[in-house]
PDB file of N, CA and C in Angstrom:
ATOM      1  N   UNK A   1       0.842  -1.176   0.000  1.00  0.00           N
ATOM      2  CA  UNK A   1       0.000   0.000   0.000  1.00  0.00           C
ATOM      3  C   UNK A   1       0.890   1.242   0.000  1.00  0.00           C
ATOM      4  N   UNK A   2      -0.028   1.952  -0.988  1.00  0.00           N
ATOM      5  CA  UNK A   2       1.079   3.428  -1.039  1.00  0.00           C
ATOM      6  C   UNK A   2      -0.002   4.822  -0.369  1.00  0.00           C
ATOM      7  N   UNK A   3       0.122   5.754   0.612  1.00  0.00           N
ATOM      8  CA  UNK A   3      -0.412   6.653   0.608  1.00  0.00           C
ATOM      9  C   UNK A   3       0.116   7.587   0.012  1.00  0.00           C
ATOM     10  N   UNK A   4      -0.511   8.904  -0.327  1.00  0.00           N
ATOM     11  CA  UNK A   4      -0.394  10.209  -0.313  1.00  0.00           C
ATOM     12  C   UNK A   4      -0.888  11.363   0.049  1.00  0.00           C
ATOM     13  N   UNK A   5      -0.288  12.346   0.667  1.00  0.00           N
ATOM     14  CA  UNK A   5      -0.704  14.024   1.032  1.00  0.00           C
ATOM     15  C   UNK A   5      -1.243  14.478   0.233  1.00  0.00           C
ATOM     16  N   UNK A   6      -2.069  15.150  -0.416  1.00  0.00           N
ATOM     17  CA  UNK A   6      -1.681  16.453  -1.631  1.00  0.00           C
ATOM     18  C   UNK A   6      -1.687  17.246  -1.334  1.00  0.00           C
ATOM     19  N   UNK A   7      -1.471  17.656   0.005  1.00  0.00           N
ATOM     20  CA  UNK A   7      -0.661  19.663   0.650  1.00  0.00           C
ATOM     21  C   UNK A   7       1.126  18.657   0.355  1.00  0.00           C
ATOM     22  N   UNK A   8       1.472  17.520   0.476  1.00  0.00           N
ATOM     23  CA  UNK A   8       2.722  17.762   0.441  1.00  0.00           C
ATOM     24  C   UNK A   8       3.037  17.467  -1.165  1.00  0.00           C
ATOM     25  N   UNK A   9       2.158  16.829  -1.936  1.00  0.00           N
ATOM     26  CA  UNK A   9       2.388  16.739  -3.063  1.00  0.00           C
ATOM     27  C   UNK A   9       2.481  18.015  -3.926  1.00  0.00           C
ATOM     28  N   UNK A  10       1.714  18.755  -3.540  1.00  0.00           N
ATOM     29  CA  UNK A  10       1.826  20.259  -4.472  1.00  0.00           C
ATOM     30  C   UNK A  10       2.590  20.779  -3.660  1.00  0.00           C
ATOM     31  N   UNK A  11       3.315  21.144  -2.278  1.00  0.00           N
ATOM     32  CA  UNK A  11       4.702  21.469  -2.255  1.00  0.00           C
ATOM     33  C   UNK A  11       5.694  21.189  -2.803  1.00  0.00           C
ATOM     34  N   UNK A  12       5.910  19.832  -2.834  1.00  0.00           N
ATOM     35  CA  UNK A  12       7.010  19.012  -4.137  1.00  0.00           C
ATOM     36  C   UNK A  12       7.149  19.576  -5.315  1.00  0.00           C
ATOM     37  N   UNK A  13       5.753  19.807  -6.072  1.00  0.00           N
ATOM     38  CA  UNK A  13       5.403  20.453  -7.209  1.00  0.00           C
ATOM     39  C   UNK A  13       5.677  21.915  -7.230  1.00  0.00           C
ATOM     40  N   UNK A  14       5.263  22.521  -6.484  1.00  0.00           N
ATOM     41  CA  UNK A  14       5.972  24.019  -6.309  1.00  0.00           C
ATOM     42  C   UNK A  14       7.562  24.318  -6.612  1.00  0.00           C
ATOM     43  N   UNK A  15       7.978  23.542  -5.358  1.00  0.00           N
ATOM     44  CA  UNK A  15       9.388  23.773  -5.128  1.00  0.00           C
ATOM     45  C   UNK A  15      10.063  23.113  -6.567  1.00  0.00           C
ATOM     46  N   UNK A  16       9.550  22.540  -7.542  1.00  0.00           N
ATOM     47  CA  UNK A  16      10.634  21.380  -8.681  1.00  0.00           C
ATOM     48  C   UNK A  16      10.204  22.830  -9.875  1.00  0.00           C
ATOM     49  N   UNK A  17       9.322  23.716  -9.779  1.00  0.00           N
ATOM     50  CA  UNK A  17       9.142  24.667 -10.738  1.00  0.00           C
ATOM     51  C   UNK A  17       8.671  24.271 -12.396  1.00  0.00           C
ATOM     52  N   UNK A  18       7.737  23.529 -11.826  1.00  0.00           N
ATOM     53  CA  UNK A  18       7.753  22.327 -13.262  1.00  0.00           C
ATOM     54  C   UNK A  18       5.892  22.585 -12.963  1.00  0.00           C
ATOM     55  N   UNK A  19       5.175  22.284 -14.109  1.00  0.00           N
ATOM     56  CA  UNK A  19       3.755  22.263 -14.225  1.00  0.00           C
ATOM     57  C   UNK A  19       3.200  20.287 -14.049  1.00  0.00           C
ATOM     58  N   UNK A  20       4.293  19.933 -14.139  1.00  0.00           N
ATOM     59  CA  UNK A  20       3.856  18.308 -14.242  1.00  0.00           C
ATOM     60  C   UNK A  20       4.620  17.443 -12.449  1.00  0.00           C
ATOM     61  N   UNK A  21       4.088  16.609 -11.792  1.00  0.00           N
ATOM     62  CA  UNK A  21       4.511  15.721 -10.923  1.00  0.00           C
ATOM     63  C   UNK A  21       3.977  14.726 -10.966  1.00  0.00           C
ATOM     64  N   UNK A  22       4.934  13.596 -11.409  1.00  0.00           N
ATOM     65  CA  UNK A  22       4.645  12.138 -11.302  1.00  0.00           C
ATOM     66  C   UNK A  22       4.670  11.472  -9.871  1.00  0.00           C
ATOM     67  N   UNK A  23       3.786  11.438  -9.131  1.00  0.00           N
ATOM     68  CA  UNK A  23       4.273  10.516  -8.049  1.00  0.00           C
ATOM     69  C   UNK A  23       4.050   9.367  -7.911  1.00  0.00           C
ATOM     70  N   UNK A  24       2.803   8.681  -8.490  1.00  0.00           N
ATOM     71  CA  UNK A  24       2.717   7.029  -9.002  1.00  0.00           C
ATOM     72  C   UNK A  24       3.208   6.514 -10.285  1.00  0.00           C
ATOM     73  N   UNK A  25       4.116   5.169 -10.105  1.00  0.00           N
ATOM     74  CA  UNK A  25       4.316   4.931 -11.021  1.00  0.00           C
ATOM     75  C   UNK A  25       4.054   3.386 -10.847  1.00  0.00           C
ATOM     76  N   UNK A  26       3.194   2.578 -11.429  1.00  0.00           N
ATOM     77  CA  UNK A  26       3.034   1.660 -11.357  1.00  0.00           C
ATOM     78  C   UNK A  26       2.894   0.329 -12.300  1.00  0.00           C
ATOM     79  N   UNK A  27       2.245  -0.917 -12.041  1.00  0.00           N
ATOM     80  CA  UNK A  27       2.378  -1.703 -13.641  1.00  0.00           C
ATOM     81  C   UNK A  27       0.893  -1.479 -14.201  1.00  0.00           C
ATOM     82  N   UNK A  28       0.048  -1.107 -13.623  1.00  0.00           N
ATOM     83  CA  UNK A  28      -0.892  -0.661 -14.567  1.00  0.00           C
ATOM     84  C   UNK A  28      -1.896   0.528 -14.817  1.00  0.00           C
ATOM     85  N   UNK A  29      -1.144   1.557 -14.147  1.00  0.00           N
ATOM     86  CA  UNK A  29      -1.719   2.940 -13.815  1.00  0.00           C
ATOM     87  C   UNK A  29      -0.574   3.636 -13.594  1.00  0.00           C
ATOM     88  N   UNK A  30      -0.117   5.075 -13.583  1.00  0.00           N
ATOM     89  CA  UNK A  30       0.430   6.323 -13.295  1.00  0.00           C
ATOM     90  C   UNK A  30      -0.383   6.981 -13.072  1.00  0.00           C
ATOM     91  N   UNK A  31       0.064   8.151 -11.907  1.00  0.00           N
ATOM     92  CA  UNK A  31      -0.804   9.496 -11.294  1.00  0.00           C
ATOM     93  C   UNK A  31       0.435  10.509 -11.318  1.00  0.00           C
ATOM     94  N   UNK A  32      -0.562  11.517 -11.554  1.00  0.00           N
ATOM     95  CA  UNK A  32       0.265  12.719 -11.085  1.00  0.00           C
ATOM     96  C   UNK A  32      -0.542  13.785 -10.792  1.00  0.00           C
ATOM     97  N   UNK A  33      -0.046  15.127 -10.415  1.00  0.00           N
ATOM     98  CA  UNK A  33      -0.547  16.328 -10.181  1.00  0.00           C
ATOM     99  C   UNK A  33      -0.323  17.102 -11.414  1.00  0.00           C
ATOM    100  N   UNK A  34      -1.126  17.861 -11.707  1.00  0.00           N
ATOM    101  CA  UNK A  34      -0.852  19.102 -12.732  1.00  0.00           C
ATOM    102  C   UNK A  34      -1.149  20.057 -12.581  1.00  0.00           C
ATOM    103  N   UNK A  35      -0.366  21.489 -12.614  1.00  0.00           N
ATOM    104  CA  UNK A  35      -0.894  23.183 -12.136  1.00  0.00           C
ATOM    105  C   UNK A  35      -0.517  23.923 -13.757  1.00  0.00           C
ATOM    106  N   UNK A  36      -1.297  24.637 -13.396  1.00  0.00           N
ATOM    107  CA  UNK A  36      -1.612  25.679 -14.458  1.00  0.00           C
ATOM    108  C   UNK A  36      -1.985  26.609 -13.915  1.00  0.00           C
ATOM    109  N   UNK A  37      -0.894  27.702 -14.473  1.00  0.00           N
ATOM    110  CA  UNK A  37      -1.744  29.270 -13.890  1.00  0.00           C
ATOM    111  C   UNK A  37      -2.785  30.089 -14.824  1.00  0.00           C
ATOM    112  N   UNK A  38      -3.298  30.850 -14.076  1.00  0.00           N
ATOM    113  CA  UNK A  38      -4.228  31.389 -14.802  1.00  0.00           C
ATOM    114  C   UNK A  38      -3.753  32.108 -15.668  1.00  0.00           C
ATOM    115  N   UNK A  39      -4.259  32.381 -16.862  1.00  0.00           N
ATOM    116  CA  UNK A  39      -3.708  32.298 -18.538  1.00  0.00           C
ATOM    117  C   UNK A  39      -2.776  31.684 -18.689  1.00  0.00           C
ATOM    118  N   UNK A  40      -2.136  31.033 -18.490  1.00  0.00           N
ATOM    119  CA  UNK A  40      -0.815  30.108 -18.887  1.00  0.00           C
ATOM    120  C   UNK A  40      -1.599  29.125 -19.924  1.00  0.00           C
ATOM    121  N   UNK A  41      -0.465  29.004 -21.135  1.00  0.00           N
ATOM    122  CA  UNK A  41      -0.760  27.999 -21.888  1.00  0.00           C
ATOM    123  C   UNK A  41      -0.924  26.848 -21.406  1.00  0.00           C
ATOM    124  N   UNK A  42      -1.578  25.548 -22.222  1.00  0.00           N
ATOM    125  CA  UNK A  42      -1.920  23.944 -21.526  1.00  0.00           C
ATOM    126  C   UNK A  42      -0.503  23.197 -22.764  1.00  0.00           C
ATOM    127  N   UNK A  43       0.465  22.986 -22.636  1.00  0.00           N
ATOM    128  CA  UNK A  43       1.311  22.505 -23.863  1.00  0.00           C
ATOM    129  C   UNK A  43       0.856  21.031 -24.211  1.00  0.00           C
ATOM    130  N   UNK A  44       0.319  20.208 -23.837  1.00  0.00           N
ATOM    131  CA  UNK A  44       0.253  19.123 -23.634  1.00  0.00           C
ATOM    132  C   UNK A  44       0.051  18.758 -24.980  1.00  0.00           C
ATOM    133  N   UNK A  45       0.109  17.192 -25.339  1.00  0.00           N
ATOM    134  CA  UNK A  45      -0.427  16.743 -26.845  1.00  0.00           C
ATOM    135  C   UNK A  45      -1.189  15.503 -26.677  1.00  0.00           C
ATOM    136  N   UNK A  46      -1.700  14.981 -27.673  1.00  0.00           N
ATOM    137  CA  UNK A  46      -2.071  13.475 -26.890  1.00  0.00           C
ATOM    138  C   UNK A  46      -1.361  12.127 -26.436  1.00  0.00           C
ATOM    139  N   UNK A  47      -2.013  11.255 -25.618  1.00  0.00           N
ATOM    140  CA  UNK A  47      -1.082  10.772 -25.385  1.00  0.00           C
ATOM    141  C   UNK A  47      -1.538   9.239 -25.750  1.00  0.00           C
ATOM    142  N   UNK A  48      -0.780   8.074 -25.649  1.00  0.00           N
ATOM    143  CA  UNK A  48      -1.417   7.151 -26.060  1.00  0.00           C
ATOM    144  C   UNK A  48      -1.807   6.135 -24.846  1.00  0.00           C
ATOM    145  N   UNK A  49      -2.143   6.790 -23.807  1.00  0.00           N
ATOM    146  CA  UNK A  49      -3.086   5.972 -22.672  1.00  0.00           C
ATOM    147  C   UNK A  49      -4.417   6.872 -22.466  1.00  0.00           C
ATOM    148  N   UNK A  50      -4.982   5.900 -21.759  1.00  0.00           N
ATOM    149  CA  UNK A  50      -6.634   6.524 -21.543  1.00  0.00           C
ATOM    150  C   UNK A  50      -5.782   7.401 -20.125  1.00  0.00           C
ATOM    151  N   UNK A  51      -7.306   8.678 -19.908  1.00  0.00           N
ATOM    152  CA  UNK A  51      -6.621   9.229 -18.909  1.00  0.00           C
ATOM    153  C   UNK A  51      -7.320   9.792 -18.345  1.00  0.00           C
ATOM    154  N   UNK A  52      -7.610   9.847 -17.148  1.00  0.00           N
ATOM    155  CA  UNK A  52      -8.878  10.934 -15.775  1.00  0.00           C
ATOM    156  C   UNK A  52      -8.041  11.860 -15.400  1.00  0.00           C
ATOM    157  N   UNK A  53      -8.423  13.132 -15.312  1.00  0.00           N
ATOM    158  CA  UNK A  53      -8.352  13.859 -14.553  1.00  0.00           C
ATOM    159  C   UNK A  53      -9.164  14.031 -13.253  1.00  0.00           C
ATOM    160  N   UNK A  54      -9.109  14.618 -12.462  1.00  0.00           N
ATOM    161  CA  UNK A  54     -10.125  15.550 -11.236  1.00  0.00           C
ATOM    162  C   UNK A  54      -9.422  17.030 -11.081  1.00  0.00           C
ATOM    163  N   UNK A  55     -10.710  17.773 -10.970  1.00  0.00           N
ATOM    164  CA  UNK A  55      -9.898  19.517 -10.955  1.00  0.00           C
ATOM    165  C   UNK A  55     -10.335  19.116  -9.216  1.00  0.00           C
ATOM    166  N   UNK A  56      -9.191  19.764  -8.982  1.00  0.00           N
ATOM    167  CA  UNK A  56      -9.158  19.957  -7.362  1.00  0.00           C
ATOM    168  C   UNK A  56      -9.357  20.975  -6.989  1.00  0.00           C
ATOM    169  N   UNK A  57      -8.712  22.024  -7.707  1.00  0.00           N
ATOM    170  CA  UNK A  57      -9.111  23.515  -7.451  1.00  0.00           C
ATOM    171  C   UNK A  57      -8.853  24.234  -8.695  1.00  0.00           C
ATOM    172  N   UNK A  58      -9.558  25.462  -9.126  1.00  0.00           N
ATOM    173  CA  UNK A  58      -9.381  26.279 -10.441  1.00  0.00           C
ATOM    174  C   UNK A  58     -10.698  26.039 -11.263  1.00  0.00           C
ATOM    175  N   UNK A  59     -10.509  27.375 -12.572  1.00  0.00           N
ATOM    176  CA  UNK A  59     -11.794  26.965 -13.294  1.00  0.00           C
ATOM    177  C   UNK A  59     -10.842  27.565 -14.572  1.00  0.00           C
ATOM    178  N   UNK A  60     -11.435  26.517 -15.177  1.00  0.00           N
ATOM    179  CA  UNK A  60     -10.716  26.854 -17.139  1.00  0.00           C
ATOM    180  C   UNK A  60     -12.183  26.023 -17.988  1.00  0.00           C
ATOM    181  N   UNK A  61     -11.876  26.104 -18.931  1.00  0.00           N
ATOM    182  CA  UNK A  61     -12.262  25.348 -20.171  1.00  0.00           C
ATOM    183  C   UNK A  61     -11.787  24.392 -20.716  1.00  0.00           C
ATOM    184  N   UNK A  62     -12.448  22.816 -21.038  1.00  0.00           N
ATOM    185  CA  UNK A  62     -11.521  22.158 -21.104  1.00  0.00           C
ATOM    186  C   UNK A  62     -11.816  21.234 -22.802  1.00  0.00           C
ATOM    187  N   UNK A  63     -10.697  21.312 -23.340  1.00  0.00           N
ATOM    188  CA  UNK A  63     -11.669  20.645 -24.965  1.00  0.00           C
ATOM    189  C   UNK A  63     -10.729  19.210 -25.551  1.00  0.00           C
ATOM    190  N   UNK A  64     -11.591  18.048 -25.414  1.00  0.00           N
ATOM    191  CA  UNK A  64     -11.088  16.997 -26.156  1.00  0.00           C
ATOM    192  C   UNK A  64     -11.846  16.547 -27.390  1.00  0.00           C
ATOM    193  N   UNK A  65     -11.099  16.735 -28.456  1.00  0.00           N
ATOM    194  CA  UNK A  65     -11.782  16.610 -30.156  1.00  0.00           C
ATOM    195  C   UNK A  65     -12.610  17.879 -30.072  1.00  0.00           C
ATOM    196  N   UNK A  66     -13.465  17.562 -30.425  1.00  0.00           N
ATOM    197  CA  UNK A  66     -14.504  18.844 -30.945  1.00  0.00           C
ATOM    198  C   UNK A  66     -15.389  18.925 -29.488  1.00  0.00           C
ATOM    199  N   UNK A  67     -15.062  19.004 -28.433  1.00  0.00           N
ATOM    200  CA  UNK A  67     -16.401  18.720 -27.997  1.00  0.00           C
ATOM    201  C   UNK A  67     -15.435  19.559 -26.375  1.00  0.00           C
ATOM    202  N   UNK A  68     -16.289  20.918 -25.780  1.00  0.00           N
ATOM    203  CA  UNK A  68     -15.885  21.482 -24.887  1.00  0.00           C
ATOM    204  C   UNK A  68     -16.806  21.637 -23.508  1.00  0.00           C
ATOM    205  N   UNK A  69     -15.486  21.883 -22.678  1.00  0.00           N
ATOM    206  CA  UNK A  69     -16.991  22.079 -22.086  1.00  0.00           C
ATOM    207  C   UNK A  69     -16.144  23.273 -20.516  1.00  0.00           C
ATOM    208  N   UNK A  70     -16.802  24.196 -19.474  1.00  0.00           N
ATOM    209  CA  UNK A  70     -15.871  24.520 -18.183  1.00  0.00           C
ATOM    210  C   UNK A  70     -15.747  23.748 -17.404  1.00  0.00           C
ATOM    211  N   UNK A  71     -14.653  23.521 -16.950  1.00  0.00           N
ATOM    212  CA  UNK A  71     -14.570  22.883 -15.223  1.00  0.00           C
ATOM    213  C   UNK A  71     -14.082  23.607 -14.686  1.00  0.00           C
ATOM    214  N   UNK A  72     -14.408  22.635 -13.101  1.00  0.00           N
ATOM    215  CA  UNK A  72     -14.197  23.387 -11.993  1.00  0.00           C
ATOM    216  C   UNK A  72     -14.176  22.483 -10.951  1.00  0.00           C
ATOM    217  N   UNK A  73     -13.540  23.423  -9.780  1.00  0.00           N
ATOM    218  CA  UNK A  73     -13.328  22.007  -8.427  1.00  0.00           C
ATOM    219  C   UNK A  73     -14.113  21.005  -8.611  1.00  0.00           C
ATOM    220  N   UNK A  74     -13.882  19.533  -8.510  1.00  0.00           N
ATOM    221  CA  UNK A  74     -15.110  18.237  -8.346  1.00  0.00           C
ATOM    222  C   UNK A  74     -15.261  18.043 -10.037  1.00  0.00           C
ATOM    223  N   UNK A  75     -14.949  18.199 -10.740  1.00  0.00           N
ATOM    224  CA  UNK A  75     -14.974  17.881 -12.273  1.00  0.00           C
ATOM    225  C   UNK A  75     -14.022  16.821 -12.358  1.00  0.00           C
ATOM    226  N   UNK A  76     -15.061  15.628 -13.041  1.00  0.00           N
ATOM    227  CA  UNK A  76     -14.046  14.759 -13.005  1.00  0.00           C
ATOM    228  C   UNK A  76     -14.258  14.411 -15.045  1.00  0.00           C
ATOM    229  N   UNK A  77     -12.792  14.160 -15.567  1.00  0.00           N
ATOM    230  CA  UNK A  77     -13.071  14.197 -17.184  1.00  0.00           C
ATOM    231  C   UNK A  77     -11.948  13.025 -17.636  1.00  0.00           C
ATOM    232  N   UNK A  78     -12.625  11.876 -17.988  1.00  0.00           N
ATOM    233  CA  UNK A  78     -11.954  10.869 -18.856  1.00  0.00           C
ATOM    234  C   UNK A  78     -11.917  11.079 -20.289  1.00  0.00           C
ATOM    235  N   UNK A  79     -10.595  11.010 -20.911  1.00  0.00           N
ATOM    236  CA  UNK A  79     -10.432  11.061 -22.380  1.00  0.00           C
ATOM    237  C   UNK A  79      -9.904  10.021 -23.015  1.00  0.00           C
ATOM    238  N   UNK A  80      -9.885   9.815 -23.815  1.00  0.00           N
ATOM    239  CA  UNK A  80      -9.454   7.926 -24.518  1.00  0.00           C
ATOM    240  C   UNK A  80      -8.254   8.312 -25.126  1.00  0.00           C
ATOM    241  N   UNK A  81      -7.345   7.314 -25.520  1.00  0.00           N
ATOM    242  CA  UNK A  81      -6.159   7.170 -25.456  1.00  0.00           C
ATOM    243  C   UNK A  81      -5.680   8.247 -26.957  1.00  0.00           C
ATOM    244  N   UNK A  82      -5.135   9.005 -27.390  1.00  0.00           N
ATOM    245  CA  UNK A  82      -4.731   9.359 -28.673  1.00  0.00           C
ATOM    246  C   UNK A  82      -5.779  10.437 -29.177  1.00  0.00           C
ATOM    247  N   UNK A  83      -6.839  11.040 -28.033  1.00  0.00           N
ATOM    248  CA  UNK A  83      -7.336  12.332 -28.654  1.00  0.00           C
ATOM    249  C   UNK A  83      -6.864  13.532 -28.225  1.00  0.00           C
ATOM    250  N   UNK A  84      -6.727  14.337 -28.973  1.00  0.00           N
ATOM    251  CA  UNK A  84      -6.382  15.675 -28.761  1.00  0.00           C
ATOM    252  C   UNK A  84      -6.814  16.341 -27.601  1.00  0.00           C
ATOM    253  N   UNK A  85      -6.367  17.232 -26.569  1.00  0.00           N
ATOM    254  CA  UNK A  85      -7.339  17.478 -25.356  1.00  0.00           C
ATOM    255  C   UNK A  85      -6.334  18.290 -24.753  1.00  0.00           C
ATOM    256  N   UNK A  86      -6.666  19.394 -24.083  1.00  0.00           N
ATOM    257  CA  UNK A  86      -6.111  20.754 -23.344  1.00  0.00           C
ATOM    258  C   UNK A  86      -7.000  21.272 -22.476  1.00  0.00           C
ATOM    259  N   UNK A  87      -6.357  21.803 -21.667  1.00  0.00           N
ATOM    260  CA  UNK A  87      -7.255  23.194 -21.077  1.00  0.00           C
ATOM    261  C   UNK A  87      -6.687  24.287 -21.144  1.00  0.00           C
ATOM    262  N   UNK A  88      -7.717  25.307 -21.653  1.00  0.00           N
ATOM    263  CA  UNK A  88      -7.582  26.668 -22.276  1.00  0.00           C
ATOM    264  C   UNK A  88      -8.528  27.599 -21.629  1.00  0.00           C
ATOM    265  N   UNK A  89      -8.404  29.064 -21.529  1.00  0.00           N
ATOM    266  CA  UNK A  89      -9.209  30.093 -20.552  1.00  0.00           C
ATOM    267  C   UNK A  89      -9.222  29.542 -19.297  1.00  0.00           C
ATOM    268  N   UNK A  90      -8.245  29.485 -18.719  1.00  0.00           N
ATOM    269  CA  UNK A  90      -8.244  29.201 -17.697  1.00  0.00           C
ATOM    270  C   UNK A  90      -7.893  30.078 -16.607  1.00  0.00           C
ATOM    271  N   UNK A  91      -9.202  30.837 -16.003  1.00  0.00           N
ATOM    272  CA  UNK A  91      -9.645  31.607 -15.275  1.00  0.00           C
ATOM    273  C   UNK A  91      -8.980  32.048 -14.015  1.00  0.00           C
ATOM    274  N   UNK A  92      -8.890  30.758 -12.964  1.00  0.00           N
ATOM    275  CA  UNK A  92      -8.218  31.050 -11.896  1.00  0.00           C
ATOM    276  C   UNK A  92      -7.213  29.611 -12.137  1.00  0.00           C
ATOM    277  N   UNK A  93      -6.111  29.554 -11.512  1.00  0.00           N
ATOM    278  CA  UNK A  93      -4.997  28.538 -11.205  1.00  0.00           C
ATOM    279  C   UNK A  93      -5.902  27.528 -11.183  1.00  0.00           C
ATOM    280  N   UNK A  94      -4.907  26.182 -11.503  1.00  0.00           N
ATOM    281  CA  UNK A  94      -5.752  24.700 -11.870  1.00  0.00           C
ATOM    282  C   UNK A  94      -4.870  23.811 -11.188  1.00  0.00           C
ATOM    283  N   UNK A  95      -5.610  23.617 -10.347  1.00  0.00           N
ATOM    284  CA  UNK A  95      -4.566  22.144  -9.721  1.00  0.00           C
ATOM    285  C   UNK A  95      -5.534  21.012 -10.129  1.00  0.00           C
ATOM    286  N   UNK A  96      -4.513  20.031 -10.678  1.00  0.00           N
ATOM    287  CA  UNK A  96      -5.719  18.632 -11.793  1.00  0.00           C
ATOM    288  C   UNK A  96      -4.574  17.591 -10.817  1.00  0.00           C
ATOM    289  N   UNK A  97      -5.970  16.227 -10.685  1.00  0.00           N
ATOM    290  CA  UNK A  97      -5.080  15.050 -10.474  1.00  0.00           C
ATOM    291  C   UNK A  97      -5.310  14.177 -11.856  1.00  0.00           C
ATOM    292  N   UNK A  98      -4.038  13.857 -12.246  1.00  0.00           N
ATOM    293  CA  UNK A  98      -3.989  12.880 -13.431  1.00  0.00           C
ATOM    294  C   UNK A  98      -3.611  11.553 -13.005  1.00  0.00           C
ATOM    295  N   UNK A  99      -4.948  10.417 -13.647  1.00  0.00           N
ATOM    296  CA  UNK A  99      -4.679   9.485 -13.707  1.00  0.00           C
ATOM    297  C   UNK A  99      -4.231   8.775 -14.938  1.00  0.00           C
ATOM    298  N   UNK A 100      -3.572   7.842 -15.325  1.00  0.00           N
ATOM    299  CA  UNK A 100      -2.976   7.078 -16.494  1.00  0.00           C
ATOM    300  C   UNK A 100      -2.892   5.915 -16.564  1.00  0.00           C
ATOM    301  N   UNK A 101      -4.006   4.948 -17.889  1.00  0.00           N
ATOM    302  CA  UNK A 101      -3.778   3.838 -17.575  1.00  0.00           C
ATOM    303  C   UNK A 101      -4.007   3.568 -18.826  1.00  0.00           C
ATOM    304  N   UNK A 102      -2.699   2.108 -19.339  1.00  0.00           N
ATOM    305  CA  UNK A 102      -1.682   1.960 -18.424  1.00  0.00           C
ATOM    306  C   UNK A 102      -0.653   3.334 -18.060  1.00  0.00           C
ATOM    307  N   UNK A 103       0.333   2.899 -17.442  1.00  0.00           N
ATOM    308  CA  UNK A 103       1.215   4.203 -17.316  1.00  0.00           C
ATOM    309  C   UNK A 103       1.688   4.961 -18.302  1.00  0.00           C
ATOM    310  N   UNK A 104       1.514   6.640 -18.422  1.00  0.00           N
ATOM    311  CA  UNK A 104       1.912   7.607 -19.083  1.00  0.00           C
ATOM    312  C   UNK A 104       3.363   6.928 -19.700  1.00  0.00           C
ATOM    313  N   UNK A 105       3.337   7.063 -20.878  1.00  0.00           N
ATOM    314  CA  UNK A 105       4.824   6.722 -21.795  1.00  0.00           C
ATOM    315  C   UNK A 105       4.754   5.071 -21.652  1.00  0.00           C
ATOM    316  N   UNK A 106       3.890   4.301 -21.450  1.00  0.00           N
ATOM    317  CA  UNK A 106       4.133   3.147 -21.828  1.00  0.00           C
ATOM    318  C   UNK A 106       3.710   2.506 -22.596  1.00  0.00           C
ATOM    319  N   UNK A 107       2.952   2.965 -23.487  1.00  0.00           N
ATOM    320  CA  UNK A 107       2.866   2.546 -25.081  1.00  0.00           C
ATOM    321  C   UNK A 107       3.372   3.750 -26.255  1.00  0.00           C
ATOM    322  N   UNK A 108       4.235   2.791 -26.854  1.00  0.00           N
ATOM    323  CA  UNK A 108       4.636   3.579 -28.165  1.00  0.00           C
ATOM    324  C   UNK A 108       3.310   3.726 -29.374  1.00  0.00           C
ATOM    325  N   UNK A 109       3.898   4.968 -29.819  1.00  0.00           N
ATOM    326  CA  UNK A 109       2.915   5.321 -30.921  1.00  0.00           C
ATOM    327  C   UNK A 109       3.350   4.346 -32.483  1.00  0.00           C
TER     328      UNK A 109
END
């Protein structure tokens, strides 16, 4: 069994000055944290695992393929493996938990 904080996980994330933190890495799932400030670009591209988010805190806009929609704290948004997907207008700061399954970077394109 693994626990985690997330007041100490987004300290980690603060202090590394990075928008991305991996802290699970496992054989059939990865998690991480993701921040975004408000107007800051989303760089991301797709990826080739399925993937959940949860907004923990913040409100943006969020668009995978053609199809958009706002979130906000308690938004929870699954996208399938290899579609296009960002968040953009993003209003106040975004702290997202990312889930990945299987793990982020473990299938080649």
């Amino acid at each position: 069994m693994q626990t985690f904080q997330l007041p100490q996980l987004l300290e980690k994330l603060k202090v590394s000055h990075r928008a991305w933190l991996e802290f699970l890495r496992a054989g059939s799932l990865s998690m991480g944290v993701y921040h975004l400030k408000a107007g800051q670009p989303d760089p991301q591209q797709p990826h080739t695992e399925d993937e959940v988010y949860y907004v923990v805190s913040g409100r943006a806009s969020f668009q995978a393929g053609s199809e958009q929609q706002t979130v906000g704290q308690g938004t929870l948004i699954y996208v399938d493996r290899d579609v296009e997907h960002r968040f953009f207008d993003i209003t106040e700061d975004l702290t997202v938990l990312v889930f990945f399954a299987p793990p982020e970077g473990s299938l080649k394109k």
